[in-house]
Protein backbone atom coordinates (compact mmCIF):
# COMPACT_ATOMS: atom_id res chain seq x y z
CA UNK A 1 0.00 0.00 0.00
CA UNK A 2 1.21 3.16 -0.72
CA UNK A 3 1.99 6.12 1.99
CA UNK A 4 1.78 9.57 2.15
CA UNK A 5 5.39 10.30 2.06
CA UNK A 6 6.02 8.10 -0.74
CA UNK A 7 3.45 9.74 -2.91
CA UNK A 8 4.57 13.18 -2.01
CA UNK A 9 8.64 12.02 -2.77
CA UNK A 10 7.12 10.37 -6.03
CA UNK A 11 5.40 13.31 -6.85
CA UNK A 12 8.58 15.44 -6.03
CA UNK A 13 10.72 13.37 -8.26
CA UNK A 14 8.59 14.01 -11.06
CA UNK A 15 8.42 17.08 -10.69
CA UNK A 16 12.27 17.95 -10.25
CA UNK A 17 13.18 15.31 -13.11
CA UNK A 18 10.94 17.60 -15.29
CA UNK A 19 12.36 20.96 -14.52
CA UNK A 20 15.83 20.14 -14.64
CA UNK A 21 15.46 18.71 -18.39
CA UNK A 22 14.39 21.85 -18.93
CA UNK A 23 15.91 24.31 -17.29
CA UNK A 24 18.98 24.78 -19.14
CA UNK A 25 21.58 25.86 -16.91
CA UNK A 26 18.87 28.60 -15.19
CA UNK A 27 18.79 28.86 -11.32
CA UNK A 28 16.03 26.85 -9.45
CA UNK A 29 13.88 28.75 -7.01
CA UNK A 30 13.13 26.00 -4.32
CA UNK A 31 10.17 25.47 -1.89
CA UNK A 32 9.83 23.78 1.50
CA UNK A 33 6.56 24.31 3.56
CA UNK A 34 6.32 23.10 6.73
CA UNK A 35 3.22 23.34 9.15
CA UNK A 36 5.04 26.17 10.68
CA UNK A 37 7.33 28.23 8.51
CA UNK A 38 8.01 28.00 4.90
CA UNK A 39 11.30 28.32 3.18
CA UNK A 40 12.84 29.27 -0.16
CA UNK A 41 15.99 29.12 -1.50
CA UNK A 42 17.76 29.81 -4.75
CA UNK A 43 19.91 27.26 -5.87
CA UNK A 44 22.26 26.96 -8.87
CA UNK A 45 22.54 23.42 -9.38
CA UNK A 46 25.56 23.18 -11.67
CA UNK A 47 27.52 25.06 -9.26
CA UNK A 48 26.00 23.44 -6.11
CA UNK A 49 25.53 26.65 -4.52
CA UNK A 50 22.52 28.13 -2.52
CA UNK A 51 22.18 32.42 -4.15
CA UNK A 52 19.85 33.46 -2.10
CA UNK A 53 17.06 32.53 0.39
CA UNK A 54 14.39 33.70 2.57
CA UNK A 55 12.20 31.94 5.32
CA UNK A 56 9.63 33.24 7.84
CA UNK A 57 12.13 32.46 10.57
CA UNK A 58 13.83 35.44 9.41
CA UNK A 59 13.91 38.70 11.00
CA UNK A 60 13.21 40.91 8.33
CA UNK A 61 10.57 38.55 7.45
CA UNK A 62 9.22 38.28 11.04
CA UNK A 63 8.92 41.94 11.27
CA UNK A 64 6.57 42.53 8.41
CA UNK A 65 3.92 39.52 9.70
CA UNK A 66 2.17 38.14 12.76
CA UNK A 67 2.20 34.41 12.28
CA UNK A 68 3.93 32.25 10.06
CA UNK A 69 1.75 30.03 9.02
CA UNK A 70 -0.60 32.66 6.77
CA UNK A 71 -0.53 33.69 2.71
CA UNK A 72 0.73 36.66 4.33
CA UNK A 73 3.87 34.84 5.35
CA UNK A 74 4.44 33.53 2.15
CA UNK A 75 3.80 36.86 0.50
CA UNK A 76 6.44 38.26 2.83
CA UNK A 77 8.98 35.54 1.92
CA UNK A 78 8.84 35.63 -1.61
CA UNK A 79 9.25 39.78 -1.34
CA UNK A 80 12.28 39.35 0.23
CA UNK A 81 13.87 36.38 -1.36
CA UNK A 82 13.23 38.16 -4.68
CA UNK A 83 15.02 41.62 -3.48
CA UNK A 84 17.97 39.11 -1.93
CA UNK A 85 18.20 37.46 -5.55
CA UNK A 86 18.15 41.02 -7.19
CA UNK A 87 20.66 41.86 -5.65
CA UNK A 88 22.79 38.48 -6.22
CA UNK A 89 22.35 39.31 -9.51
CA UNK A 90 19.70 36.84 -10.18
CA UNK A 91 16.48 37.42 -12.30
CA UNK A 92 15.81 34.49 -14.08
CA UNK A 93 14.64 31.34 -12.30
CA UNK A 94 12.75 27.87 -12.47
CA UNK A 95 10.17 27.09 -9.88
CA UNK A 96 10.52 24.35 -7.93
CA UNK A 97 7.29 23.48 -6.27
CA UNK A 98 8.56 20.41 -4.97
CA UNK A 99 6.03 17.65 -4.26
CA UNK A 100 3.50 20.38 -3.74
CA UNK A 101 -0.08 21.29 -5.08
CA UNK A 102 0.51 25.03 -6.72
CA UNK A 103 -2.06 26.59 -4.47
CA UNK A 104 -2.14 28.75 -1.26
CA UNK A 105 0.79 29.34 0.62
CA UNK A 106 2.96 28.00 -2.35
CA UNK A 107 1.08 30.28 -5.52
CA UNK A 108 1.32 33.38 -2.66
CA UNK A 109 4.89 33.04 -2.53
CA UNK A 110 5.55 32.61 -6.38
CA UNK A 111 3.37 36.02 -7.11
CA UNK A 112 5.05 37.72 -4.75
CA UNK A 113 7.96 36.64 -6.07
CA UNK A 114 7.47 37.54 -9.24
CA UNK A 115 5.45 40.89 -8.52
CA UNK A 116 9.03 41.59 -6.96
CA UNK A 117 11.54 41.39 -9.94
CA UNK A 118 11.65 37.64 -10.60
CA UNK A 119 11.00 36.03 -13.86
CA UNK A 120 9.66 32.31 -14.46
């Protein structure tokens, strides 16, 4: 029978086998969500290195919202993940939704992100 978690890392797998055939050398905008916080990082895989990132553990992030667990937190992250990656140098990106449903906290991040200066 199958479980959750192997669903969701099946799900993942096809999802990040996808995007890297066709993301063509371009830096991957990564997502984790947990039932707390949600993170996002910048990654450029051929390098190995992590650009930018942003989470709602972060101060400047913690500042601007009252819980962490809201679109608003999301919203929040993407704004400032985006201005970190401007500023990196960074404009174009893949999304990398992971194993997760594009909806809610996830889609709030990705507009925000791209209402602030990032392209994908």
């Amino acid at each position: 029978m199958t479980g959750k978690t192997s669903t969701f890392s099946r799900r993942e797998a096809r999802s990040r086998f996808k995007l890297k055939k066709n993301a063509k050398g371009q830096a991957r905008l990564s997502v984790f969500r947990s039932g707390r916080h949600i993170y996002a990082q910048i990654i450029q895989d051929t390098d190995g290195k992590t650009l930018a990132a942003a989470s709602s553990v972060d101060e400047a992030v913690r500042a601007q919202i009252k819980k962490t667990t809201t679109k608003d937190a999301a919203v929040a992250v993407g704004k400032v993940l985006a201005d970190r990656a401007v500023k990196a140098g960074v404009k174009n990106v893949v999304f990398d939704r992971g194993g997760y449903i594009y909806h809610g906290r996830i889609k709030a991040l990705a507009d925000a992100a791209r209402e602030a200066g990032l392209s994908f």
